[in-house]
PDB file of N, CA and C in Angstrom:
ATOM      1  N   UNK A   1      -9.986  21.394 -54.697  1.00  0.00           N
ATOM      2  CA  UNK A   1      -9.727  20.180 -53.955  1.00  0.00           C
ATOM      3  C   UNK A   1      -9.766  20.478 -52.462  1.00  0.00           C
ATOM      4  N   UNK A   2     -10.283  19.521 -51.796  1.00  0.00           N
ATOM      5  CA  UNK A   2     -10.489  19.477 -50.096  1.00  0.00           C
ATOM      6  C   UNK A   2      -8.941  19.512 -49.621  1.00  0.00           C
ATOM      7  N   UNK A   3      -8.206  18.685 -49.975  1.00  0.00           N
ATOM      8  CA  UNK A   3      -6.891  19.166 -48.940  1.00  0.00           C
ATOM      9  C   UNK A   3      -5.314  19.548 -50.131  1.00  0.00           C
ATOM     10  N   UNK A   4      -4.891  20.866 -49.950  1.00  0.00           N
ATOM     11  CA  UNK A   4      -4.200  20.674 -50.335  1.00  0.00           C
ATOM     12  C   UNK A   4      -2.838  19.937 -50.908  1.00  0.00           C
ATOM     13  N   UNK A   5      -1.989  19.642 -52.354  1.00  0.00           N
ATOM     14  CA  UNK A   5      -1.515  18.946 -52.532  1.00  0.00           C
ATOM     15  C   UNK A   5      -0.110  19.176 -52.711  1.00  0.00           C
ATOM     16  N   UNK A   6       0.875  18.542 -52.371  1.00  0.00           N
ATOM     17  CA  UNK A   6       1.981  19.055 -52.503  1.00  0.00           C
ATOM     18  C   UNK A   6       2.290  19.066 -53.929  1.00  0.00           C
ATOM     19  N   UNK A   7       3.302  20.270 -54.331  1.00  0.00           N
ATOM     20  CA  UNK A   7       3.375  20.646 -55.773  1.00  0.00           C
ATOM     21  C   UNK A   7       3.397  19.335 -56.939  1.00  0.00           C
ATOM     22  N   UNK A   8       4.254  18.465 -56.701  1.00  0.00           N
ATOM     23  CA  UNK A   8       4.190  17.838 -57.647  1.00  0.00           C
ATOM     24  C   UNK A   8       2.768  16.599 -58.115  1.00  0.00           C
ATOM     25  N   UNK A   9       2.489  16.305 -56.861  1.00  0.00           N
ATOM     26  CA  UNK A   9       1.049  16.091 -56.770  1.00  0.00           C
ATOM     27  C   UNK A   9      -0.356  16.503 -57.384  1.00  0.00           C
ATOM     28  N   UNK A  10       0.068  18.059 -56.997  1.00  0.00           N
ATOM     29  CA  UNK A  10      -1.233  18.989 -57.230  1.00  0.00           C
ATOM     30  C   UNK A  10      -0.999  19.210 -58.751  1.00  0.00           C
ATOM     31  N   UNK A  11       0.342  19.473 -59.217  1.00  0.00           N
ATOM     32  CA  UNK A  11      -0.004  19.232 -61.333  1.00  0.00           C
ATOM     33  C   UNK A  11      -0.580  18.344 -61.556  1.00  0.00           C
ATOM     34  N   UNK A  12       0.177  16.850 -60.931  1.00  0.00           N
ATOM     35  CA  UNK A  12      -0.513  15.746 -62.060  1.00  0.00           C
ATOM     36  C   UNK A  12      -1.906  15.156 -61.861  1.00  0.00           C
ATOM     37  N   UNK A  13      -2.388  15.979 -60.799  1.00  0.00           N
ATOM     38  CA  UNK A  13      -4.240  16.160 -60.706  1.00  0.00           C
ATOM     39  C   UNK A  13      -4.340  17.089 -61.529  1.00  0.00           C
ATOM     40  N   UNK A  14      -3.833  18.661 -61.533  1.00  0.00           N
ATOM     41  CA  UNK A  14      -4.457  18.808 -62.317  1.00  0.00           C
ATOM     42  C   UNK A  14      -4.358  18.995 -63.554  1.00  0.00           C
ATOM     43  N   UNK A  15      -3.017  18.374 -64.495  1.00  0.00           N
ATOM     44  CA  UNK A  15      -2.883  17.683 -65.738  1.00  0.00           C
ATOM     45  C   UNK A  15      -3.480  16.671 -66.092  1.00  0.00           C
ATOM     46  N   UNK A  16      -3.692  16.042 -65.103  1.00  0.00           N
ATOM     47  CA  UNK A  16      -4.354  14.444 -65.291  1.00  0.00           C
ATOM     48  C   UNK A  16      -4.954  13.711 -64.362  1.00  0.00           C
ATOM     49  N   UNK A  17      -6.559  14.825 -64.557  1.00  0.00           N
ATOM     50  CA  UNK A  17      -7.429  14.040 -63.340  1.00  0.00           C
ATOM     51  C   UNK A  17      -8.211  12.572 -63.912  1.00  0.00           C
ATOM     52  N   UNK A  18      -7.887  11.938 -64.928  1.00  0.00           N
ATOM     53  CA  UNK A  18      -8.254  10.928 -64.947  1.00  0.00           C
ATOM     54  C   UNK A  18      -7.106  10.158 -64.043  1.00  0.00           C
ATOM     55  N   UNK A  19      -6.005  10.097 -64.410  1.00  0.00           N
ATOM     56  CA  UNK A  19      -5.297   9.379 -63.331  1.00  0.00           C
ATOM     57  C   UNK A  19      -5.769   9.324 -62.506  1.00  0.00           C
ATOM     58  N   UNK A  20      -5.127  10.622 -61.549  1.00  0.00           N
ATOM     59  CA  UNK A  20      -5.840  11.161 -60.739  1.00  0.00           C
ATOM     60  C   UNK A  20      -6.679  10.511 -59.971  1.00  0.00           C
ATOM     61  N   UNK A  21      -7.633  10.677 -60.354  1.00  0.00           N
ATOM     62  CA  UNK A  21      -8.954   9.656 -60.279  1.00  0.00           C
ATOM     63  C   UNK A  21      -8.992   7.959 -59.655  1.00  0.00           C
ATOM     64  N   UNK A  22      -7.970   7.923 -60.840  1.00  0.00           N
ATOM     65  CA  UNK A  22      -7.353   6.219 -60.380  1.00  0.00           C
ATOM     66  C   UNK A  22      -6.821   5.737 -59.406  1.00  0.00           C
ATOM     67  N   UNK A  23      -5.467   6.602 -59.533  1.00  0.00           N
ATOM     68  CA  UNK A  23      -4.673   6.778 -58.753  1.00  0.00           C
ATOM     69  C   UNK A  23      -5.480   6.491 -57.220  1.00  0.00           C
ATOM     70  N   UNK A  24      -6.468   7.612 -56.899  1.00  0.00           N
ATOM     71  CA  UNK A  24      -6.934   7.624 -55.328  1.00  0.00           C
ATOM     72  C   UNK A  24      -8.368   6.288 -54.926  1.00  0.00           C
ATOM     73  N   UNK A  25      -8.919   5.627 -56.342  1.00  0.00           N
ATOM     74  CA  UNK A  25      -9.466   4.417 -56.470  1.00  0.00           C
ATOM     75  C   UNK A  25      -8.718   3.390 -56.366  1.00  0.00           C
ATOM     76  N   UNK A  26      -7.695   3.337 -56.788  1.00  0.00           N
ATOM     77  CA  UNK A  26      -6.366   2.085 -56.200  1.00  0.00           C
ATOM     78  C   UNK A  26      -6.290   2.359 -54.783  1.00  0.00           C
ATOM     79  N   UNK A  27      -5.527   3.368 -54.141  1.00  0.00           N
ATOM     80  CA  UNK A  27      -5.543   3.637 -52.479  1.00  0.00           C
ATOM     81  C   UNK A  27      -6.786   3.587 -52.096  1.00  0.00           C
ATOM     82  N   UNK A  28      -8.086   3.933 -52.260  1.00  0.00           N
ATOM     83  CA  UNK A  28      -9.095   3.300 -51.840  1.00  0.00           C
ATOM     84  C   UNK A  28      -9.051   1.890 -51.853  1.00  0.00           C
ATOM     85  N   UNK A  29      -9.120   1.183 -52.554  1.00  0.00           N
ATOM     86  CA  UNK A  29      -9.366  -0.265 -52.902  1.00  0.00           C
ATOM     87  C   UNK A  29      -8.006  -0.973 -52.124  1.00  0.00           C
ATOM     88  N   UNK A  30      -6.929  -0.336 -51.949  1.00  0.00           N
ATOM     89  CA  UNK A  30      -6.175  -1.230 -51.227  1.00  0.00           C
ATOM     90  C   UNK A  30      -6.625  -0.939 -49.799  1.00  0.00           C
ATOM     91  N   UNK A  31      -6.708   0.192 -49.438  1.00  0.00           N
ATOM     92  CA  UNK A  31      -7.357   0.448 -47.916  1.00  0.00           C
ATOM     93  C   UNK A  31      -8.479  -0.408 -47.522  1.00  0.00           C
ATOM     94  N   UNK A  32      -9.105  -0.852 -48.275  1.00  0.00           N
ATOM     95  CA  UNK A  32     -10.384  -1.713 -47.852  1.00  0.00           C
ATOM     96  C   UNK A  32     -10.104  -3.383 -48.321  1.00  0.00           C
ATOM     97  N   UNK A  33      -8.801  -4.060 -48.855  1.00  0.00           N
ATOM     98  CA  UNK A  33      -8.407  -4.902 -48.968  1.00  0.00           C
ATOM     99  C   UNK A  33      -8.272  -5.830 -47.770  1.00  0.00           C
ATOM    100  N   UNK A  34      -8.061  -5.350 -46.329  1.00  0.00           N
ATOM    101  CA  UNK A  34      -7.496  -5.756 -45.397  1.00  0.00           C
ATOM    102  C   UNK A  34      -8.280  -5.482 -44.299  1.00  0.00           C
ATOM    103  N   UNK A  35      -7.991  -6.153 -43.348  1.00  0.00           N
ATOM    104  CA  UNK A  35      -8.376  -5.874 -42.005  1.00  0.00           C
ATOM    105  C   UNK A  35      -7.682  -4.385 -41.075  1.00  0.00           C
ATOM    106  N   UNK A  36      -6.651  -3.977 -41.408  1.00  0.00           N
ATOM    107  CA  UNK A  36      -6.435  -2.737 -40.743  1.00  0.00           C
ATOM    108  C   UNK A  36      -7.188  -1.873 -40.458  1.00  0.00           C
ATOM    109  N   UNK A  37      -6.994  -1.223 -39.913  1.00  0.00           N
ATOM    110  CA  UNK A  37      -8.378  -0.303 -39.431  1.00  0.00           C
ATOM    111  C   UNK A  37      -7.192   1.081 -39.853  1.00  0.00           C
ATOM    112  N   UNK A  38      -7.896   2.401 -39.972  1.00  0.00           N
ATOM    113  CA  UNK A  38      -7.279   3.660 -40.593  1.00  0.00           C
ATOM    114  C   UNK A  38      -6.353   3.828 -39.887  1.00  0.00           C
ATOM    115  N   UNK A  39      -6.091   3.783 -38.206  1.00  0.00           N
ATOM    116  CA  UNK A  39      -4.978   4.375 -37.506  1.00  0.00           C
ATOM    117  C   UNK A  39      -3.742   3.621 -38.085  1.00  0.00           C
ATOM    118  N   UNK A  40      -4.346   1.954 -37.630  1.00  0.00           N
ATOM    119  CA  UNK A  40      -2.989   0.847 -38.545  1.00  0.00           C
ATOM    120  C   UNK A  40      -2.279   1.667 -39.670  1.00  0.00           C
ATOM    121  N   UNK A  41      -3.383   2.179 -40.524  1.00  0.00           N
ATOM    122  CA  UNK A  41      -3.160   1.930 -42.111  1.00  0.00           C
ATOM    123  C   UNK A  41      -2.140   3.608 -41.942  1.00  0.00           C
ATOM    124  N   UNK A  42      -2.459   4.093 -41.202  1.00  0.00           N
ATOM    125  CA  UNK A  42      -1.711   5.201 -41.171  1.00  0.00           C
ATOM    126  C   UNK A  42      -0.103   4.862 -40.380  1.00  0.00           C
ATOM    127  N   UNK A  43      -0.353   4.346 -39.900  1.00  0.00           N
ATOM    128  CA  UNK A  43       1.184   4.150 -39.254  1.00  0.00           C
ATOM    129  C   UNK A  43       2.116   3.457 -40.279  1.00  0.00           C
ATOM    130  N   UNK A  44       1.385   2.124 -41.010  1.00  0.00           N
ATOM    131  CA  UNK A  44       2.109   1.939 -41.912  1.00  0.00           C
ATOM    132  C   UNK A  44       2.701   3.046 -43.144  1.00  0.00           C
ATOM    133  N   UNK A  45       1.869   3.108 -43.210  1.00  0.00           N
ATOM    134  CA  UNK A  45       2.434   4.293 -44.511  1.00  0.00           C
ATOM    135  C   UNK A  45       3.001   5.176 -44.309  1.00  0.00           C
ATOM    136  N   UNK A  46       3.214   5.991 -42.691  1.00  0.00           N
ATOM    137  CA  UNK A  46       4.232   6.743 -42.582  1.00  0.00           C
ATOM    138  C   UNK A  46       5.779   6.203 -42.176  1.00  0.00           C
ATOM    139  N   UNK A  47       5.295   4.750 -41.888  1.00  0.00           N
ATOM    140  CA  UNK A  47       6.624   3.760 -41.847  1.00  0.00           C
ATOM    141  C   UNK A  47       7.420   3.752 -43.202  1.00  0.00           C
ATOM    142  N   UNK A  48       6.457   3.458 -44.087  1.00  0.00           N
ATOM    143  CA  UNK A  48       6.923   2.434 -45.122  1.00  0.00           C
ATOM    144  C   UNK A  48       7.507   4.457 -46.019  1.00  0.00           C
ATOM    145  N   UNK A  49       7.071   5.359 -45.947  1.00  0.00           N
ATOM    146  CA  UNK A  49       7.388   6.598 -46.907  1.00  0.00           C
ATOM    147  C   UNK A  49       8.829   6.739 -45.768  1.00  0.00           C
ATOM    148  N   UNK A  50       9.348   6.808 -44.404  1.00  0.00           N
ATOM    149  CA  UNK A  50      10.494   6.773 -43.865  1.00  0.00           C
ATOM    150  C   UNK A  50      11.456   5.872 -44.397  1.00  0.00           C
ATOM    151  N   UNK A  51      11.014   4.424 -44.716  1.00  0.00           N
ATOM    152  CA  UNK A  51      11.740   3.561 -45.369  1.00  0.00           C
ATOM    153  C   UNK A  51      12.393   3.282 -46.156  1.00  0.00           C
ATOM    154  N   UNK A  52      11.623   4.313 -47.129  1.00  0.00           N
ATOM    155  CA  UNK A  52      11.932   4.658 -48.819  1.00  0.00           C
ATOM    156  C   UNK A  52      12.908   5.416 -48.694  1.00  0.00           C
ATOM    157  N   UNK A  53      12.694   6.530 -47.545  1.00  0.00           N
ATOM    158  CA  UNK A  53      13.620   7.536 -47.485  1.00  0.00           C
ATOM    159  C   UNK A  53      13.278   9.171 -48.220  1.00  0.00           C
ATOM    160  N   UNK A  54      12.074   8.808 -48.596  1.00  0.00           N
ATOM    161  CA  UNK A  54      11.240   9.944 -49.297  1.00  0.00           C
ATOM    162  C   UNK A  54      10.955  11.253 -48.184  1.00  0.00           C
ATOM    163  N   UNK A  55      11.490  12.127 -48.046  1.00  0.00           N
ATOM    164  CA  UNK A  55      11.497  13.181 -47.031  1.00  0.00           C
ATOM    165  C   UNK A  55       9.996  13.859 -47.637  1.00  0.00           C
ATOM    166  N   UNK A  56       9.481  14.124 -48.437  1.00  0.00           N
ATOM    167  CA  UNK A  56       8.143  14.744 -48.604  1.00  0.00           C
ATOM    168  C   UNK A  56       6.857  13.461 -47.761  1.00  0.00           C
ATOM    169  N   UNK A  57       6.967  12.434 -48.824  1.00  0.00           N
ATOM    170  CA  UNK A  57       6.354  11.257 -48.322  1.00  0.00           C
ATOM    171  C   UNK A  57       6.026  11.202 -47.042  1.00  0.00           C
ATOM    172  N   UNK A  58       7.111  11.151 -45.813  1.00  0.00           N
ATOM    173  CA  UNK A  58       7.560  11.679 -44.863  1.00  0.00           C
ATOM    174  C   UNK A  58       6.458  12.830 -44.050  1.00  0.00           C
ATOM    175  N   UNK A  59       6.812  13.845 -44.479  1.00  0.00           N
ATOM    176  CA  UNK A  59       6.531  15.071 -44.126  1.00  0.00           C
ATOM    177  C   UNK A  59       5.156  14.989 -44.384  1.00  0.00           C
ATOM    178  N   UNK A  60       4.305  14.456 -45.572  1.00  0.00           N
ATOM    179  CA  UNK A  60       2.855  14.332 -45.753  1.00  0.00           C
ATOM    180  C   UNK A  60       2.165  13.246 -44.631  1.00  0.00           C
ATOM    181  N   UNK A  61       3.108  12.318 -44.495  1.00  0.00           N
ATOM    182  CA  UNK A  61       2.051  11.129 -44.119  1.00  0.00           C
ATOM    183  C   UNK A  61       2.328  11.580 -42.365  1.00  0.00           C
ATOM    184  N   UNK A  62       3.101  12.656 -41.862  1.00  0.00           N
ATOM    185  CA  UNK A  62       3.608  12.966 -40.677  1.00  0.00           C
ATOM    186  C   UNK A  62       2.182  14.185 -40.426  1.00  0.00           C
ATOM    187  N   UNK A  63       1.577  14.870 -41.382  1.00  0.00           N
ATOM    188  CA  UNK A  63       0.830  16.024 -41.302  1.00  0.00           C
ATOM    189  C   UNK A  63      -0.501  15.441 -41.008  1.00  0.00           C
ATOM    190  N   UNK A  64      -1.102  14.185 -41.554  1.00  0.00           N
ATOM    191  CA  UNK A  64      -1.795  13.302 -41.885  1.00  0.00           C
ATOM    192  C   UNK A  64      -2.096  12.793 -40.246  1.00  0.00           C
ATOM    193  N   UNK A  65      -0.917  12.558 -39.872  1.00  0.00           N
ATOM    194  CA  UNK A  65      -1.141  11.525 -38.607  1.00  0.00           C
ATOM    195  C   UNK A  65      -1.667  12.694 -37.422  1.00  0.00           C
ATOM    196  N   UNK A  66      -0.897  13.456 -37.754  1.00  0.00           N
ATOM    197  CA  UNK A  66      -0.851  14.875 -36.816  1.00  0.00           C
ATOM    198  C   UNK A  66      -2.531  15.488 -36.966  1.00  0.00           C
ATOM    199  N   UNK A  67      -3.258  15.603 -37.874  1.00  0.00           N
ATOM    200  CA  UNK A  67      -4.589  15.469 -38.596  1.00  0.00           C
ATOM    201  C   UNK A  67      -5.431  14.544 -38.011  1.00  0.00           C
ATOM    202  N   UNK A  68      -5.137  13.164 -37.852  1.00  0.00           N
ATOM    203  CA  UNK A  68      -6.185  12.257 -37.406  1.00  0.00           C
ATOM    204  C   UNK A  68      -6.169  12.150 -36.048  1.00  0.00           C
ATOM    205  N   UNK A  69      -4.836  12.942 -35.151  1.00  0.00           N
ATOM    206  CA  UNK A  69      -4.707  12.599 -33.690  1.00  0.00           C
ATOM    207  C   UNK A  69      -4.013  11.833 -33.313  1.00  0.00           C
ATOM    208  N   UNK A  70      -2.776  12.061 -34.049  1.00  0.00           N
ATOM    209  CA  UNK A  70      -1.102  10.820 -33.446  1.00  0.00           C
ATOM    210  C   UNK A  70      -0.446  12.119 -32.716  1.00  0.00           C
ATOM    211  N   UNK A  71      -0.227  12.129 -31.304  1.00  0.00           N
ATOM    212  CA  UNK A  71       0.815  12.586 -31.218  1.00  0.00           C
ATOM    213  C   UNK A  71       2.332  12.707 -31.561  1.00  0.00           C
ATOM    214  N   UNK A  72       2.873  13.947 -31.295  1.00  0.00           N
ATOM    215  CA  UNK A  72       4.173  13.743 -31.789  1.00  0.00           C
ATOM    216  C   UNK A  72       5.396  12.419 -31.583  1.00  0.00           C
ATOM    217  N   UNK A  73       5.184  12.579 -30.023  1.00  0.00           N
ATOM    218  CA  UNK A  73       5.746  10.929 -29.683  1.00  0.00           C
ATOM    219  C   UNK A  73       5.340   9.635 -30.339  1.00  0.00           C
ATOM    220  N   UNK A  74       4.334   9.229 -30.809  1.00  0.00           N
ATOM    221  CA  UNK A  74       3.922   8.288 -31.442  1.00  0.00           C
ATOM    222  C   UNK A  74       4.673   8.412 -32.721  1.00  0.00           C
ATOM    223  N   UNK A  75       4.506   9.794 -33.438  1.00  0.00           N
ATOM    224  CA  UNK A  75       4.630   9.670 -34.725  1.00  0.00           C
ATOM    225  C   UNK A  75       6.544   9.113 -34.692  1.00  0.00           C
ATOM    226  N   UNK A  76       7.047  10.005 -33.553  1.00  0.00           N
ATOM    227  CA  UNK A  76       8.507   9.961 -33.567  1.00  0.00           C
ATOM    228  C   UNK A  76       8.944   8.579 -33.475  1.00  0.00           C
ATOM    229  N   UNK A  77       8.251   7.871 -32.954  1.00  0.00           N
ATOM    230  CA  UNK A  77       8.281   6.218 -32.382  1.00  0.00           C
ATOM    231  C   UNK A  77       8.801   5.644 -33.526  1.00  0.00           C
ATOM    232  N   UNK A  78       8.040   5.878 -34.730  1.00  0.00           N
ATOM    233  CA  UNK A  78       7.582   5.354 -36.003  1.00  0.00           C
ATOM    234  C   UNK A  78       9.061   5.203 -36.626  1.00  0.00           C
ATOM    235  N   UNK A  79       9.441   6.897 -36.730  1.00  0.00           N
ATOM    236  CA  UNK A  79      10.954   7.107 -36.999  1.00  0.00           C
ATOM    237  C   UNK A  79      11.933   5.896 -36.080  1.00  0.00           C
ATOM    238  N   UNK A  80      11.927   5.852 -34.996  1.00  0.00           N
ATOM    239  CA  UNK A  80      12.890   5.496 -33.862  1.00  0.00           C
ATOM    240  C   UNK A  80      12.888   3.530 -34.359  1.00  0.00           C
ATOM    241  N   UNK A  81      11.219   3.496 -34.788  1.00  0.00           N
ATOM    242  CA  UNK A  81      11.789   2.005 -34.693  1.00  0.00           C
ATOM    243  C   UNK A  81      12.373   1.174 -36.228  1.00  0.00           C
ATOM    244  N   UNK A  82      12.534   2.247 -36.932  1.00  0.00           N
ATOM    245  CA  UNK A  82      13.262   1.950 -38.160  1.00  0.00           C
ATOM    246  C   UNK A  82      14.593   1.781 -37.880  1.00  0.00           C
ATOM    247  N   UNK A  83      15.471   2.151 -36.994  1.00  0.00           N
ATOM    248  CA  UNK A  83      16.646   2.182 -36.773  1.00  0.00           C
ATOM    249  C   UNK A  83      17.625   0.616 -37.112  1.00  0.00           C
ATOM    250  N   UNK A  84      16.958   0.009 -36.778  1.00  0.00           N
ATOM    251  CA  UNK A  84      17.522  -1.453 -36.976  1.00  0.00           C
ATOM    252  C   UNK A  84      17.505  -1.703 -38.374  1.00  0.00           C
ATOM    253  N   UNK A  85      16.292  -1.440 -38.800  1.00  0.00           N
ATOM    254  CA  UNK A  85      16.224  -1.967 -40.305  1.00  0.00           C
ATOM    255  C   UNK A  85      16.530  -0.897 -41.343  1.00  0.00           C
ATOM    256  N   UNK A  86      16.195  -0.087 -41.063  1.00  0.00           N
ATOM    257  CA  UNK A  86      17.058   1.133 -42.146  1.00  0.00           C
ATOM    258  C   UNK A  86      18.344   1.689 -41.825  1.00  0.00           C
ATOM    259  N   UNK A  87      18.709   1.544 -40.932  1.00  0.00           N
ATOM    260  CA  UNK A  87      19.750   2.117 -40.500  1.00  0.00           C
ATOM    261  C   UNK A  87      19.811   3.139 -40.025  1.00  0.00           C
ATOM    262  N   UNK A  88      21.091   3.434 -38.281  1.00  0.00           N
ATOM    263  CA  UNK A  88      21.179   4.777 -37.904  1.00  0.00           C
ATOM    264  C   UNK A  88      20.882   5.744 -38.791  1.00  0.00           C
ATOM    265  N   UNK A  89      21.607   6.256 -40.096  1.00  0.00           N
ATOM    266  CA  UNK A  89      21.218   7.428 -40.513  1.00  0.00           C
ATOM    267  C   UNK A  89      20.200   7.793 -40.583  1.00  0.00           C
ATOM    268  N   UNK A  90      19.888   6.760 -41.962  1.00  0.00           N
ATOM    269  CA  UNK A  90      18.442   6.681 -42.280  1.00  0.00           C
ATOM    270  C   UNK A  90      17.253   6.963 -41.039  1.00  0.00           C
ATOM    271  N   UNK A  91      17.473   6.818 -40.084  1.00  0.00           N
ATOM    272  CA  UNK A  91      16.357   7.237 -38.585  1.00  0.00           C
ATOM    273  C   UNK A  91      16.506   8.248 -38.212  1.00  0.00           C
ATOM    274  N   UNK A  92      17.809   9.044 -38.597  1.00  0.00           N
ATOM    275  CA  UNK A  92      18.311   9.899 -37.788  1.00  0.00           C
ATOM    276  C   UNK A  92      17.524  11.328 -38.598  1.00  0.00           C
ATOM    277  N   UNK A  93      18.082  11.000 -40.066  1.00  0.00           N
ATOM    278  CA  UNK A  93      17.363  11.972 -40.862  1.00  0.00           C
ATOM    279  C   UNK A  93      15.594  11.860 -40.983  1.00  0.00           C
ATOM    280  N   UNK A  94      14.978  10.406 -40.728  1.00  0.00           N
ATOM    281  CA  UNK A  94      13.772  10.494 -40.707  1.00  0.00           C
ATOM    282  C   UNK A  94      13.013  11.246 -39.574  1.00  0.00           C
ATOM    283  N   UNK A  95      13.975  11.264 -38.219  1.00  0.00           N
ATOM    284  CA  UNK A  95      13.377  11.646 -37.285  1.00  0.00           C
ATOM    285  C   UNK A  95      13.209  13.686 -37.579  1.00  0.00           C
ATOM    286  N   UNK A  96      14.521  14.156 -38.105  1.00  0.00           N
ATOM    287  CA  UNK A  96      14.595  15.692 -38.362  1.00  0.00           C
ATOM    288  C   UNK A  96      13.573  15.897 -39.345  1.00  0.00           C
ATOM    289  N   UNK A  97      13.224  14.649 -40.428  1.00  0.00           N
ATOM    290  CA  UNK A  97      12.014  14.991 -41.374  1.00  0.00           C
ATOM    291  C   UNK A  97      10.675  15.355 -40.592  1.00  0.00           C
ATOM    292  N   UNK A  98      10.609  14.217 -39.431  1.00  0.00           N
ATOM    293  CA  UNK A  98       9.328  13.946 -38.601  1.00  0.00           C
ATOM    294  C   UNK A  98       9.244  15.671 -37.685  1.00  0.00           C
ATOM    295  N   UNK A  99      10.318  16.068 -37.566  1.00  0.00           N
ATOM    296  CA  UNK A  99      10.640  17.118 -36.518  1.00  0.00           C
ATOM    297  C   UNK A  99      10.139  18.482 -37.409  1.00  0.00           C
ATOM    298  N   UNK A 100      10.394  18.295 -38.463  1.00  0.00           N
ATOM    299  CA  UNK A 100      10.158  19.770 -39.133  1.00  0.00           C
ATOM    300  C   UNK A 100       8.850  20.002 -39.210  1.00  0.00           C
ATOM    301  N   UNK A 101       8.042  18.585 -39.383  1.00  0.00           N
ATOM    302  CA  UNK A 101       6.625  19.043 -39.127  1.00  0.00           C
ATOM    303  C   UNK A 101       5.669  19.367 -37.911  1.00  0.00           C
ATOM    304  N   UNK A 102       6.867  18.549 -37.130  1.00  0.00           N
ATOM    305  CA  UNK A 102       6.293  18.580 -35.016  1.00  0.00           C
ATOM    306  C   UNK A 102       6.323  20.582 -34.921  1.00  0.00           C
ATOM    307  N   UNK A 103       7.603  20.959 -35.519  1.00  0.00           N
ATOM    308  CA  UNK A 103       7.419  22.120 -35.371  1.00  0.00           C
ATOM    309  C   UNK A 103       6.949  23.109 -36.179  1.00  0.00           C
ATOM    310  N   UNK A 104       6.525  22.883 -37.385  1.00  0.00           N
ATOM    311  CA  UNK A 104       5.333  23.695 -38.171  1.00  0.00           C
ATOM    312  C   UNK A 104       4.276  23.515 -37.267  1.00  0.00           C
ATOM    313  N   UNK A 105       3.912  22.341 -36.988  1.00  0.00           N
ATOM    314  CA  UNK A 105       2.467  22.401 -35.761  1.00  0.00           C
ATOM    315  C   UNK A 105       2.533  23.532 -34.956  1.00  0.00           C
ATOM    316  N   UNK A 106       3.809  22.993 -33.854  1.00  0.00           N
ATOM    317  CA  UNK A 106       3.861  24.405 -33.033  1.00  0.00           C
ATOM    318  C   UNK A 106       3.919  25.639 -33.414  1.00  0.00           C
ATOM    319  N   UNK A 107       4.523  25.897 -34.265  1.00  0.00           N
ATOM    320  CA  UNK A 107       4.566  27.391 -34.996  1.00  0.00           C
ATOM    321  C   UNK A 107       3.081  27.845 -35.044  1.00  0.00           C
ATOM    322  N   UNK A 108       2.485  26.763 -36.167  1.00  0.00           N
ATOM    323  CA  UNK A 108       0.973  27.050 -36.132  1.00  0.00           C
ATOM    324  C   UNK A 108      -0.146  27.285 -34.966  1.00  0.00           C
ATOM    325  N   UNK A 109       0.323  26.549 -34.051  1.00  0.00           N
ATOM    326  CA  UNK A 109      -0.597  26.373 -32.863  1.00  0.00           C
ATOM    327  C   UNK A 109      -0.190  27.795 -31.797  1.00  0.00           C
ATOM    328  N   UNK A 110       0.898  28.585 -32.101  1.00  0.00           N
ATOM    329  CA  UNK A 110       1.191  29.784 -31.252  1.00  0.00           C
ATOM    330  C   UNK A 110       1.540  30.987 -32.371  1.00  0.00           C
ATOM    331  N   UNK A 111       0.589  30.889 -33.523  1.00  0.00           N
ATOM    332  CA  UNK A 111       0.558  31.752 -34.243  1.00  0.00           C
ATOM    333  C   UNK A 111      -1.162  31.698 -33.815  1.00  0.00           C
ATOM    334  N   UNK A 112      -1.922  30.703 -33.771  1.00  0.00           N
ATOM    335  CA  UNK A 112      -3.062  30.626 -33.325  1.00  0.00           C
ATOM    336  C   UNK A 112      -3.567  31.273 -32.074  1.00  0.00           C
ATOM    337  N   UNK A 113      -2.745  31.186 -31.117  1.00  0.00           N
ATOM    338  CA  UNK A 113      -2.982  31.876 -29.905  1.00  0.00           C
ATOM    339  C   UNK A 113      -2.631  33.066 -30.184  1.00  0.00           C
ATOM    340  N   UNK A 114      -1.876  33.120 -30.576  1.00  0.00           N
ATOM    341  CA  UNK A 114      -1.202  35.317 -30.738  1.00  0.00           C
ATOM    342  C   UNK A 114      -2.787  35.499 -31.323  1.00  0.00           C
ATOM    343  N   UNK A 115      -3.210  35.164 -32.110  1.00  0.00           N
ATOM    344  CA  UNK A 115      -4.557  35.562 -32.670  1.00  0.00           C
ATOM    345  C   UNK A 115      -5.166  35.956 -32.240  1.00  0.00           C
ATOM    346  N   UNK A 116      -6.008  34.564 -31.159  1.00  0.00           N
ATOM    347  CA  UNK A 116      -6.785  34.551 -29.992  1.00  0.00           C
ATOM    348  C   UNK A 116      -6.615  35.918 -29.056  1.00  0.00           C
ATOM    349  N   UNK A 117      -4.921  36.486 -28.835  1.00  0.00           N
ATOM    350  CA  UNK A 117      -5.039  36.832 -27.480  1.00  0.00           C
ATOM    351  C   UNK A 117      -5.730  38.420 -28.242  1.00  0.00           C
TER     352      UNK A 117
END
């Protein structure tokens, strides 16, 4: 597979790539349901996986954004403007979810340079 999957993910592809299959033909087919364009469609969904309260969800759709070219501030925004509707906590912990991946980036990005030098 092109991008790795987080564990529980990556079984039930590969227990059940007919799902599977489906599964990413439904998210296709809803992605092209609408007028959003991909950046939209990405902000929502890292809204709506903060919402749930799903800390992986979270952490994927945060790697994703970080991938297509959201900065960290943007992505953090995302967290910040849940506050009203999910509640302080709930933002508070979404934002440390959003944070653990701001700083795997960095980790990555100055494990990259030690390389380089």
């Amino acid at each position: 597979m092109a991008e790795e999957l987080p564990s529980g993910a990556g079984e039930i592809a590969e227990e059940y790539p007919e799902i599977w299959e489906a599964y990413g033909r439904l998210g296709r087919a809803c992605s092209e349901a609408g007028p959003l364009d991909e950046r939209d469609r990405r902000l929502v969904k890292l809204a709506m996986a903060i919402a749930l309260g799903s800390e992986g969800a979270t952490h994927s759709h945060a790697r994703r954004a970080l991938d297509e070219g959201f900065t960290g501030d943007e992505i953090r925004q995302v967290a910040l403007l849940g506050m009203t509707t999910i509640g302080f906590p709930s933002s508070v912990a979404a934002l440390t979810w959003v944070e653990d991946i701001l700083e795997e980036e960095e980790d990555d990005d100055a494990a990259d340079d030690d390389i380089e030098d």
